[in-house]
PDB file of N, CA and C in Angstrom:
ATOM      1  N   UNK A   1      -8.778 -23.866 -16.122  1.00  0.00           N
ATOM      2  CA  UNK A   1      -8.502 -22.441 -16.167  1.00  0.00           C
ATOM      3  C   UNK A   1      -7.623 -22.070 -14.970  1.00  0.00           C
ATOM      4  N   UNK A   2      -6.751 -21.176 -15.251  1.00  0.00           N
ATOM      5  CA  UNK A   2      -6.041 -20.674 -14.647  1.00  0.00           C
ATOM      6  C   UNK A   2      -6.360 -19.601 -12.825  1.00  0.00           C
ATOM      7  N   UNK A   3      -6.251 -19.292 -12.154  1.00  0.00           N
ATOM      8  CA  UNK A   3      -6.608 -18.744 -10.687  1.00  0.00           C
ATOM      9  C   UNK A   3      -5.880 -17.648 -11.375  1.00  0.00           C
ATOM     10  N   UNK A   4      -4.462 -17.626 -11.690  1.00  0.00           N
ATOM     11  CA  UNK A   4      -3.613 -16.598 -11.958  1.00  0.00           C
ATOM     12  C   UNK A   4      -4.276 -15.371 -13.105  1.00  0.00           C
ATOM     13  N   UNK A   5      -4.922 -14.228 -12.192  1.00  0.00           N
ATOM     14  CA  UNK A   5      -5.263 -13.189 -13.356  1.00  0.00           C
ATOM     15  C   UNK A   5      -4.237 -11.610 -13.310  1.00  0.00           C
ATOM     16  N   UNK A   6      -3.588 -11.636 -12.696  1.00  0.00           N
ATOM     17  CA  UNK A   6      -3.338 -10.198 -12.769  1.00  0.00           C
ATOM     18  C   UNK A   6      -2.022  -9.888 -11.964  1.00  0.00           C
ATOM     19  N   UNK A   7      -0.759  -9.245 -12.703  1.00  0.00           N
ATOM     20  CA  UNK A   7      -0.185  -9.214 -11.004  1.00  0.00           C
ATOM     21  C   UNK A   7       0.343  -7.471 -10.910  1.00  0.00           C
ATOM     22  N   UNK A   8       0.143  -6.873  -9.860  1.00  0.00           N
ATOM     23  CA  UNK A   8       0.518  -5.593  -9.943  1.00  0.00           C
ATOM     24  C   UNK A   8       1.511  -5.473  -8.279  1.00  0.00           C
ATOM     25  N   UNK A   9       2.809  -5.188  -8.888  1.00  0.00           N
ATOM     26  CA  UNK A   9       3.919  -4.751  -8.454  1.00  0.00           C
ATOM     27  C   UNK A   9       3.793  -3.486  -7.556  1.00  0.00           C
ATOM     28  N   UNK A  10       4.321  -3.823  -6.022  1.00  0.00           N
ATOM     29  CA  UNK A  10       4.089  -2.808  -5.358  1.00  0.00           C
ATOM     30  C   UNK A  10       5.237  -2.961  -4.329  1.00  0.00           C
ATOM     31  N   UNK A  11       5.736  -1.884  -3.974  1.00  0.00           N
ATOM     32  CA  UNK A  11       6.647  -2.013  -2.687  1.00  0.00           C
ATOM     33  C   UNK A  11       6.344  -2.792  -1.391  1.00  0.00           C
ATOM     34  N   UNK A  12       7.095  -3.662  -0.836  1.00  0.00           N
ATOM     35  CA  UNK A  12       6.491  -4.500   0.414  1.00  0.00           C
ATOM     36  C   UNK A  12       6.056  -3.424   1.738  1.00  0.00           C
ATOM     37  N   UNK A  13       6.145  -2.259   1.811  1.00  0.00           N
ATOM     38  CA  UNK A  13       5.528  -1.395   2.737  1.00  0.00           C
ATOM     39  C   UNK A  13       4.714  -1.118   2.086  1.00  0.00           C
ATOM     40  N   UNK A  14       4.163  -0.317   0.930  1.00  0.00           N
ATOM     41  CA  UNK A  14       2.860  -0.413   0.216  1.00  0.00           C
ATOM     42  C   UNK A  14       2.241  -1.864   0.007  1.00  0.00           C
ATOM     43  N   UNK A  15       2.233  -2.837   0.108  1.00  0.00           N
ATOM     44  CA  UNK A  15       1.554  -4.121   0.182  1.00  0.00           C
ATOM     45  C   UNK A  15       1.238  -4.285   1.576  1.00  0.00           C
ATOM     46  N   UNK A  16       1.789  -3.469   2.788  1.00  0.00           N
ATOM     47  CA  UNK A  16       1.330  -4.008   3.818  1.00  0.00           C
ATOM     48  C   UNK A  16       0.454  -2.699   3.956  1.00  0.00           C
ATOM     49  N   UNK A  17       0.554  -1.419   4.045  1.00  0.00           N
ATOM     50  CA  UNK A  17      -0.249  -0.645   3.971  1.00  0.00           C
ATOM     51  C   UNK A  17      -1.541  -1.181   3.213  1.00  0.00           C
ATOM     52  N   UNK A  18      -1.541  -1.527   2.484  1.00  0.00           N
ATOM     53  CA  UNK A  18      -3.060  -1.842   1.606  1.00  0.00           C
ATOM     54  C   UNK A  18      -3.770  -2.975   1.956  1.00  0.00           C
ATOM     55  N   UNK A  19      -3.146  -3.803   2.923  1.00  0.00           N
ATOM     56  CA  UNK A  19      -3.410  -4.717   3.649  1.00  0.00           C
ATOM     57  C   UNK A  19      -4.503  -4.631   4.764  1.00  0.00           C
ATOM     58  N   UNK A  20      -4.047  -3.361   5.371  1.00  0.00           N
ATOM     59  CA  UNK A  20      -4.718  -2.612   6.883  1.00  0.00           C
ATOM     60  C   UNK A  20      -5.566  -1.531   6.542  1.00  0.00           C
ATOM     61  N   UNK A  21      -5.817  -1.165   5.134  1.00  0.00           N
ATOM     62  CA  UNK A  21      -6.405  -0.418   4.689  1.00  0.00           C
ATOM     63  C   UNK A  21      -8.207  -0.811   4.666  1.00  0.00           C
ATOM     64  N   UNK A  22      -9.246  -0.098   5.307  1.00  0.00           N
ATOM     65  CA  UNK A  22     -10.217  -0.539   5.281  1.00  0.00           C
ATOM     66  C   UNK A  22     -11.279  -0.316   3.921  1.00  0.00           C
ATOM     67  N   UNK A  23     -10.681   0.936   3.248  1.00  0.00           N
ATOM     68  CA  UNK A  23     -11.381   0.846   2.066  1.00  0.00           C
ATOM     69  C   UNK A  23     -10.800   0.176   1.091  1.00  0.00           C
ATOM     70  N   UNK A  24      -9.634  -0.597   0.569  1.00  0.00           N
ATOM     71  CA  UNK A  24      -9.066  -1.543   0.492  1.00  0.00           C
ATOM     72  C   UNK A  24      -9.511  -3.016   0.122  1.00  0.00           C
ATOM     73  N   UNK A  25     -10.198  -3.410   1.607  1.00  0.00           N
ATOM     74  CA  UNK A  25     -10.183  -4.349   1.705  1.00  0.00           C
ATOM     75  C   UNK A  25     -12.364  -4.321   1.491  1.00  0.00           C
ATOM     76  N   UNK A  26     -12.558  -3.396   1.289  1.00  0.00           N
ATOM     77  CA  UNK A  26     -14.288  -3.391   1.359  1.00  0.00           C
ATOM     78  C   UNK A  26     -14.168  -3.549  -0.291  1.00  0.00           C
ATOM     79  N   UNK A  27     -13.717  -2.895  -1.129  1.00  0.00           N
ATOM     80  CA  UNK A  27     -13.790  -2.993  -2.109  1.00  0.00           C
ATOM     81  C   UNK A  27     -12.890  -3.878  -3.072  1.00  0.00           C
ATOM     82  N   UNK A  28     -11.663  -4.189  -2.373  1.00  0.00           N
ATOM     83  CA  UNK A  28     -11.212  -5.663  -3.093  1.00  0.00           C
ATOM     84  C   UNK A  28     -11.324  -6.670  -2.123  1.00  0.00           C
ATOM     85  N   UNK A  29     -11.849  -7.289  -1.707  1.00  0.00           N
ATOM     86  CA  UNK A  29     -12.045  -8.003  -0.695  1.00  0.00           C
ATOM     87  C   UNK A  29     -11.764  -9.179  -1.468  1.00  0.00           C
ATOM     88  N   UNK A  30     -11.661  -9.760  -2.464  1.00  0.00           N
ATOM     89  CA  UNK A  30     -11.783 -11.171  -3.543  1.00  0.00           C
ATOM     90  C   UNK A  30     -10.310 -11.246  -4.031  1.00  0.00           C
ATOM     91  N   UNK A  31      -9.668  -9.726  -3.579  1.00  0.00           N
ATOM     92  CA  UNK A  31      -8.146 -10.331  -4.363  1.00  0.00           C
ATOM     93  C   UNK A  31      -7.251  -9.987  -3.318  1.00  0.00           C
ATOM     94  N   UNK A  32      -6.110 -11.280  -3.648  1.00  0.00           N
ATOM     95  CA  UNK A  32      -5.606 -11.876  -2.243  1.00  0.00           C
ATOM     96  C   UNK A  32      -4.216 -11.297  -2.318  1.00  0.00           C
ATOM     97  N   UNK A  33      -3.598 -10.613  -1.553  1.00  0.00           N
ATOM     98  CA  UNK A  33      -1.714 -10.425  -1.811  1.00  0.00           C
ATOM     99  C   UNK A  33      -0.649 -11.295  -1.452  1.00  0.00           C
ATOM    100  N   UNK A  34       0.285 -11.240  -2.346  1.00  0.00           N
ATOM    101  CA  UNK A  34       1.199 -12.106  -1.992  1.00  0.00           C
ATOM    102  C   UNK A  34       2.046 -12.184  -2.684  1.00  0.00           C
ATOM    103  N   UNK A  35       3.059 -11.943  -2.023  1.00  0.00           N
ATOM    104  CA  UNK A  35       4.510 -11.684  -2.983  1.00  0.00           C
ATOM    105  C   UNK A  35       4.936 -12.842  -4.323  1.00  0.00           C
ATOM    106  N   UNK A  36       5.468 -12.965  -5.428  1.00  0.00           N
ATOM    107  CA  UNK A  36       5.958 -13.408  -6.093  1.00  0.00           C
ATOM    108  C   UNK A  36       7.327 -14.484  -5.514  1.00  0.00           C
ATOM    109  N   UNK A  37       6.929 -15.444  -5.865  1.00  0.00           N
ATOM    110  CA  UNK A  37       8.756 -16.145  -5.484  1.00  0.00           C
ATOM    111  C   UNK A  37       9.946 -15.726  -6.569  1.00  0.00           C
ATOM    112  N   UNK A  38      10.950 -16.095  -6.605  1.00  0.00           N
ATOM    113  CA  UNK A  38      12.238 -15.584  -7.316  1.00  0.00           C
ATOM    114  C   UNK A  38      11.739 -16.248  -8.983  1.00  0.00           C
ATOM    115  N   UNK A  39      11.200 -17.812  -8.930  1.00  0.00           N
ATOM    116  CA  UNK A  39      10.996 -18.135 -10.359  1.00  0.00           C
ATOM    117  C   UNK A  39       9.624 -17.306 -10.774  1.00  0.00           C
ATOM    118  N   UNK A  40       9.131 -17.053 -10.134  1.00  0.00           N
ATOM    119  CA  UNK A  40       7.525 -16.094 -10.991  1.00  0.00           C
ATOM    120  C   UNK A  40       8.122 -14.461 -11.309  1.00  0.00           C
ATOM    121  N   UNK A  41       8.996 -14.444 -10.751  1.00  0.00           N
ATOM    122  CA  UNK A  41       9.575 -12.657 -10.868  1.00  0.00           C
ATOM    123  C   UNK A  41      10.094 -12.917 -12.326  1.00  0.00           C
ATOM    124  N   UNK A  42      11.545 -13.562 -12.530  1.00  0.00           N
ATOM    125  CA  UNK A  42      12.157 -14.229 -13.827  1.00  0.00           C
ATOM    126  C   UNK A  42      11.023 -14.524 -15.024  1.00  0.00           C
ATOM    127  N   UNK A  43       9.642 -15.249 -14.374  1.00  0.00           N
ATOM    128  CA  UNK A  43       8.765 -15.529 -15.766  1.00  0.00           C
ATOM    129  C   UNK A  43       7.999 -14.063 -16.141  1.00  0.00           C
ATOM    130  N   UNK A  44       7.452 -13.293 -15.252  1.00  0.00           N
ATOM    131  CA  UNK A  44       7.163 -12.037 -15.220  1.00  0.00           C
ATOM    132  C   UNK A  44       7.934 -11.615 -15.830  1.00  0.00           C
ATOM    133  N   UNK A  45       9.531 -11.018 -16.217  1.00  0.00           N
ATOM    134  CA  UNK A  45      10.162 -10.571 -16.742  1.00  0.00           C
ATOM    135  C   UNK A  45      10.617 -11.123 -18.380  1.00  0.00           C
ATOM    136  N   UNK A  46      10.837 -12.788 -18.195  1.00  0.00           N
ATOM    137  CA  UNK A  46      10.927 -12.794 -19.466  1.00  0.00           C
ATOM    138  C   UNK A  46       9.454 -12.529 -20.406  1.00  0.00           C
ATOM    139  N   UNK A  47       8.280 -12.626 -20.046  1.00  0.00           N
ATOM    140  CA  UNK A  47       6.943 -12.680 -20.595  1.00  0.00           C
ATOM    141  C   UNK A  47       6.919 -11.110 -21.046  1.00  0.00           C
ATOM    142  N   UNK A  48       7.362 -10.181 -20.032  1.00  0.00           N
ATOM    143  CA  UNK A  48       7.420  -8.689 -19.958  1.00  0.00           C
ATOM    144  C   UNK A  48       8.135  -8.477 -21.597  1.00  0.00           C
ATOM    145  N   UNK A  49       9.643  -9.057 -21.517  1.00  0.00           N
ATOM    146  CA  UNK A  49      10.886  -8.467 -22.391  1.00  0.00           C
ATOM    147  C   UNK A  49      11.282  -9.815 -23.337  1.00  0.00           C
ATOM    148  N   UNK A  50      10.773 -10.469 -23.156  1.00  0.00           N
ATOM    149  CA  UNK A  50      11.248 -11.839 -23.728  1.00  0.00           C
ATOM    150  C   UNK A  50      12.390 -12.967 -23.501  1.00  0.00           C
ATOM    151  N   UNK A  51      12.660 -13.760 -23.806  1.00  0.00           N
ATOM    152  CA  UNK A  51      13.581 -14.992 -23.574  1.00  0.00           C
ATOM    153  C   UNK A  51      14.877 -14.517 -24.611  1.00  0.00           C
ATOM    154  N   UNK A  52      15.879 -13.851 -23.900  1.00  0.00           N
ATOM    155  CA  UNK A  52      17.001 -13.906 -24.712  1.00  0.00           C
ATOM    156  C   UNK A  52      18.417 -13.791 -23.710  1.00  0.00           C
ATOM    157  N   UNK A  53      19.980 -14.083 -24.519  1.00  0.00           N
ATOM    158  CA  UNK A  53      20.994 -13.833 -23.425  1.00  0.00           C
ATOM    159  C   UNK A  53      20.728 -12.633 -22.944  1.00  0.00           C
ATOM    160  N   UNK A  54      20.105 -11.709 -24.026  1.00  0.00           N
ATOM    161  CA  UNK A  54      20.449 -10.208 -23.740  1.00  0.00           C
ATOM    162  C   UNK A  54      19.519  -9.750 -21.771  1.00  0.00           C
ATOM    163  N   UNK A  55      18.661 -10.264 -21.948  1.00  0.00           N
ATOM    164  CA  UNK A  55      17.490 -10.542 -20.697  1.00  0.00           C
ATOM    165  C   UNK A  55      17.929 -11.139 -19.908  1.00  0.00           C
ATOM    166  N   UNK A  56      18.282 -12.676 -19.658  1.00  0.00           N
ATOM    167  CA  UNK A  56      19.090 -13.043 -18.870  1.00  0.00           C
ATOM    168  C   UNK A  56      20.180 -12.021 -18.096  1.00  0.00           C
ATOM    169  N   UNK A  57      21.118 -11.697 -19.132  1.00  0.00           N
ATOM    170  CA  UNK A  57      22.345 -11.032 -18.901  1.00  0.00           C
ATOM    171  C   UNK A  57      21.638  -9.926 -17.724  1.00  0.00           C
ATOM    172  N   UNK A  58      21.028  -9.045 -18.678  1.00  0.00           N
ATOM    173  CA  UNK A  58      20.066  -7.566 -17.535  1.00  0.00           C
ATOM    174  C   UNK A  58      19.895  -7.972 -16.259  1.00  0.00           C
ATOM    175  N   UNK A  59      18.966  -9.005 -16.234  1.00  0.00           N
ATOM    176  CA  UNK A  59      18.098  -9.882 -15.215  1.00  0.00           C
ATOM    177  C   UNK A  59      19.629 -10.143 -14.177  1.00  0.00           C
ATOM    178  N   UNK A  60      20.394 -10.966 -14.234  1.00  0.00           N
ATOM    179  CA  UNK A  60      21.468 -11.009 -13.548  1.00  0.00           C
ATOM    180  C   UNK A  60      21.965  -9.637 -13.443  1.00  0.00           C
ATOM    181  N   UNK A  61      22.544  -8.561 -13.784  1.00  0.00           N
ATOM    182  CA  UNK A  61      23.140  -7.463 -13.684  1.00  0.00           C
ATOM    183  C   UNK A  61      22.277  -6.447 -12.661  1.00  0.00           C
ATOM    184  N   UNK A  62      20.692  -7.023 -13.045  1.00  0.00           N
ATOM    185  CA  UNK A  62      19.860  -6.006 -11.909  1.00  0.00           C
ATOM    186  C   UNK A  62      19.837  -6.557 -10.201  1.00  0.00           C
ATOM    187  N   UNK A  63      20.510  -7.798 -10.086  1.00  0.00           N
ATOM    188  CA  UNK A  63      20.595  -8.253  -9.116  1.00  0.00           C
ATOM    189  C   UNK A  63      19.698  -9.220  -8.774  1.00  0.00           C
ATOM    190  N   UNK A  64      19.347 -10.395  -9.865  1.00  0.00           N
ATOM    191  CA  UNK A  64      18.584 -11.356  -9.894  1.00  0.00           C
ATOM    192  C   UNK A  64      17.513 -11.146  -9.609  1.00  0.00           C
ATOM    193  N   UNK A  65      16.931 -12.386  -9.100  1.00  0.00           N
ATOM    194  CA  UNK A  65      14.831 -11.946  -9.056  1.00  0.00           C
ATOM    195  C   UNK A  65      14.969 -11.537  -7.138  1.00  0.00           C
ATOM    196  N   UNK A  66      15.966 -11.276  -6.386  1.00  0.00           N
ATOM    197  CA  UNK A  66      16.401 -10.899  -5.364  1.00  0.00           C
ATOM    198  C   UNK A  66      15.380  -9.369  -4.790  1.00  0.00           C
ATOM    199  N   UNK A  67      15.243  -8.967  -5.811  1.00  0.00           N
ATOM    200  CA  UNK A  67      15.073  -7.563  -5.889  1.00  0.00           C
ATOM    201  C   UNK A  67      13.229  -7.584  -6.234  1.00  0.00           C
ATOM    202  N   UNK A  68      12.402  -6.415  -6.098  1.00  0.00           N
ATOM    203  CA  UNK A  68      11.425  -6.502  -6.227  1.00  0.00           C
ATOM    204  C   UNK A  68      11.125  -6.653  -7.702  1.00  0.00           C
ATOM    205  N   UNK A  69       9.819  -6.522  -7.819  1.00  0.00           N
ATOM    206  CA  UNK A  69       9.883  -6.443  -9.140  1.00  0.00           C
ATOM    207  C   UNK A  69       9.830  -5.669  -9.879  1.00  0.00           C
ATOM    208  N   UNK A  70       9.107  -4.310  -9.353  1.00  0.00           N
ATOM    209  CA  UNK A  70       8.721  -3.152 -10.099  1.00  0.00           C
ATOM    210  C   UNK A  70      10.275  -2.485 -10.585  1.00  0.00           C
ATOM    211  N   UNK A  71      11.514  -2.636  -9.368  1.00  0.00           N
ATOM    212  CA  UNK A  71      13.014  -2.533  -9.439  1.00  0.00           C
ATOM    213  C   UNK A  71      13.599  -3.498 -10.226  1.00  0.00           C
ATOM    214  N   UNK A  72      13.020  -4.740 -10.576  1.00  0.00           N
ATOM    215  CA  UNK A  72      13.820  -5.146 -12.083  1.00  0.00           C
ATOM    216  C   UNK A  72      13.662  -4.517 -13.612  1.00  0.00           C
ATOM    217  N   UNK A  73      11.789  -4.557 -13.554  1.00  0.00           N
ATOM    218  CA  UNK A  73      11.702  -4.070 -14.673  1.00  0.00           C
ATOM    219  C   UNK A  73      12.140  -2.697 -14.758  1.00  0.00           C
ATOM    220  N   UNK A  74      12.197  -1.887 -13.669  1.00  0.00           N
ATOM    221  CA  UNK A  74      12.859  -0.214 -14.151  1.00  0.00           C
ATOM    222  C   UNK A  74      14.173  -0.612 -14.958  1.00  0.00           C
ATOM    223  N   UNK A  75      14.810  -1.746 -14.187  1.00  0.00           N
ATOM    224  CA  UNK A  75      16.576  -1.425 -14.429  1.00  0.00           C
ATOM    225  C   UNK A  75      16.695  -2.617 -15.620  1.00  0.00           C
ATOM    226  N   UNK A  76      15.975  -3.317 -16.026  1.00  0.00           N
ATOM    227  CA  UNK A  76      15.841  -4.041 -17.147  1.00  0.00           C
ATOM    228  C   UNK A  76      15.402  -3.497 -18.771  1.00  0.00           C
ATOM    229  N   UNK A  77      14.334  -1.938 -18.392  1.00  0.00           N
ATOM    230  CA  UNK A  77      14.054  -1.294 -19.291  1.00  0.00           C
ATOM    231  C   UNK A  77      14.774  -0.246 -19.426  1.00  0.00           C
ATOM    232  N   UNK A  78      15.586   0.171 -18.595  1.00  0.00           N
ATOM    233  CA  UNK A  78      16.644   1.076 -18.422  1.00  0.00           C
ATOM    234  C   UNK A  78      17.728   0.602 -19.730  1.00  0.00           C
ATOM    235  N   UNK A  79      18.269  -0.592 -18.745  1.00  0.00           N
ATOM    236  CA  UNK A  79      19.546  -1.223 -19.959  1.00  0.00           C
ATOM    237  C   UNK A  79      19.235  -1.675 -21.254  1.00  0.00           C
ATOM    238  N   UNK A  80      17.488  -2.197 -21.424  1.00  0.00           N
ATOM    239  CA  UNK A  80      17.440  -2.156 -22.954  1.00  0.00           C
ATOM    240  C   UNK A  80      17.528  -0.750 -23.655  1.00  0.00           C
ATOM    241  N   UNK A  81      17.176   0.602 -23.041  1.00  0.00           N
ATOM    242  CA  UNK A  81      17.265   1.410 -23.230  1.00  0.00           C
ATOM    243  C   UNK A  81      18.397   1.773 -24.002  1.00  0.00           C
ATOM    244  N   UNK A  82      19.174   2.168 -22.999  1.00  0.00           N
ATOM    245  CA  UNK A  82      20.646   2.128 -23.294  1.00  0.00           C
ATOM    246  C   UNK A  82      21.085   1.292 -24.373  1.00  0.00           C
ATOM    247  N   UNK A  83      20.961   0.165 -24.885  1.00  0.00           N
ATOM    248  CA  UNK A  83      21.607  -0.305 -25.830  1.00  0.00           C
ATOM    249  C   UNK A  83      20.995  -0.079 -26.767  1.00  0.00           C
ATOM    250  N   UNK A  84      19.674   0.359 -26.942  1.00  0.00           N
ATOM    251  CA  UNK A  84      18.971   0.838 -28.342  1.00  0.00           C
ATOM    252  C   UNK A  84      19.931   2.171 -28.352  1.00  0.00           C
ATOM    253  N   UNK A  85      20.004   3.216 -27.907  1.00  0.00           N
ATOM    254  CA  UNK A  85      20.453   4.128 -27.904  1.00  0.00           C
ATOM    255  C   UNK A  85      21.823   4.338 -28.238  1.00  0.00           C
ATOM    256  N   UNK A  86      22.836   2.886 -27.843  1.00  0.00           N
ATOM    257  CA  UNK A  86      24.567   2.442 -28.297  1.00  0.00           C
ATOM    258  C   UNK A  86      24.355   2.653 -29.576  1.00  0.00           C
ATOM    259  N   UNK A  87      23.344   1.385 -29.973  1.00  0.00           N
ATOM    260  CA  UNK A  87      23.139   0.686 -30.961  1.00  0.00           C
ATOM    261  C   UNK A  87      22.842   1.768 -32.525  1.00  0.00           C
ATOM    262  N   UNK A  88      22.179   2.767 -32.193  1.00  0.00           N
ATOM    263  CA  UNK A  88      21.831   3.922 -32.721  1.00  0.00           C
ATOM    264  C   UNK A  88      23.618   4.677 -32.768  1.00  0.00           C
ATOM    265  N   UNK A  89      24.109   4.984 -32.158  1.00  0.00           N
ATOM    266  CA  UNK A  89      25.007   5.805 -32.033  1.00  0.00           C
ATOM    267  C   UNK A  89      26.287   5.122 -32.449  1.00  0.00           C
ATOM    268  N   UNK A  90      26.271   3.849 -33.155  1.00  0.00           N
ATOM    269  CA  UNK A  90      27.503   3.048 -33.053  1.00  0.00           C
ATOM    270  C   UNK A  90      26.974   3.242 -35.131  1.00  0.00           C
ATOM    271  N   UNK A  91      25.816   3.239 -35.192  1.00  0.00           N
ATOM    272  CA  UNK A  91      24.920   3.378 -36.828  1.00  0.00           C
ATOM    273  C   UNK A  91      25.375   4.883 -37.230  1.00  0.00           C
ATOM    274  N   UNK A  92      25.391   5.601 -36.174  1.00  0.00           N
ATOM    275  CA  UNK A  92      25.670   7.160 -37.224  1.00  0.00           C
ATOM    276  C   UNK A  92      26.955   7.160 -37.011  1.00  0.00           C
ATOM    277  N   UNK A  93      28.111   6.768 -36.352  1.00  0.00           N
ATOM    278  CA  UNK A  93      29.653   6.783 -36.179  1.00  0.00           C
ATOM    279  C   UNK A  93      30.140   5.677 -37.669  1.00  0.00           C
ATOM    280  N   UNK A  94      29.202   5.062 -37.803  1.00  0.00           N
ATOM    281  CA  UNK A  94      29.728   4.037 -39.181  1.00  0.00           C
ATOM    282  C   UNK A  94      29.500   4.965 -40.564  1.00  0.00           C
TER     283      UNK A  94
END
């Protein structure tokens, strides 16, 4: 079985704040922080949106797994956004 249960995305000043936090740490005391590396951000995202060029493509355009994560998936659900919305508007122009 897996260790890996849960991962929740937070700004690296909010991760250190919650760090020094004493009610925090009384009541999660069992779960440990720690940033994501660049390949767990990428699997997070494709698992999120799935395995396609179109994802890739986003994923590179948002500025690789460089960036946090909660800031990929905004700008990853952003641009799928947007192209549902082309995609729609390219259907009523036909």
């Amino acid at each position: 079985m897996s260790s890996f249960r849960c991962i929740i995305s937070a700004p690296c000043e909010a991760t250190e704040t919650l760090k020094n936090d004493a009610t925090y740490k009384k009541r999660f005391r069992f779960i440990t922080l720690c940033s994501l590396n660049d390949m767990q951000k990428k699997n997070v995202i494709l698992q999120r949106f799935g395995h396609s060029p179109f994802i890739e493509d986003a994923l590179a355009e948002s500025g690789g797994e460089t960036r946090e994560l909660h800031q990929l998936i905004e700008n990853i659900d952003y641009l799928q956004s947007l192209e549902r919305v082309k995609a729609k508007l390219e259907f009523t122009d036909a």
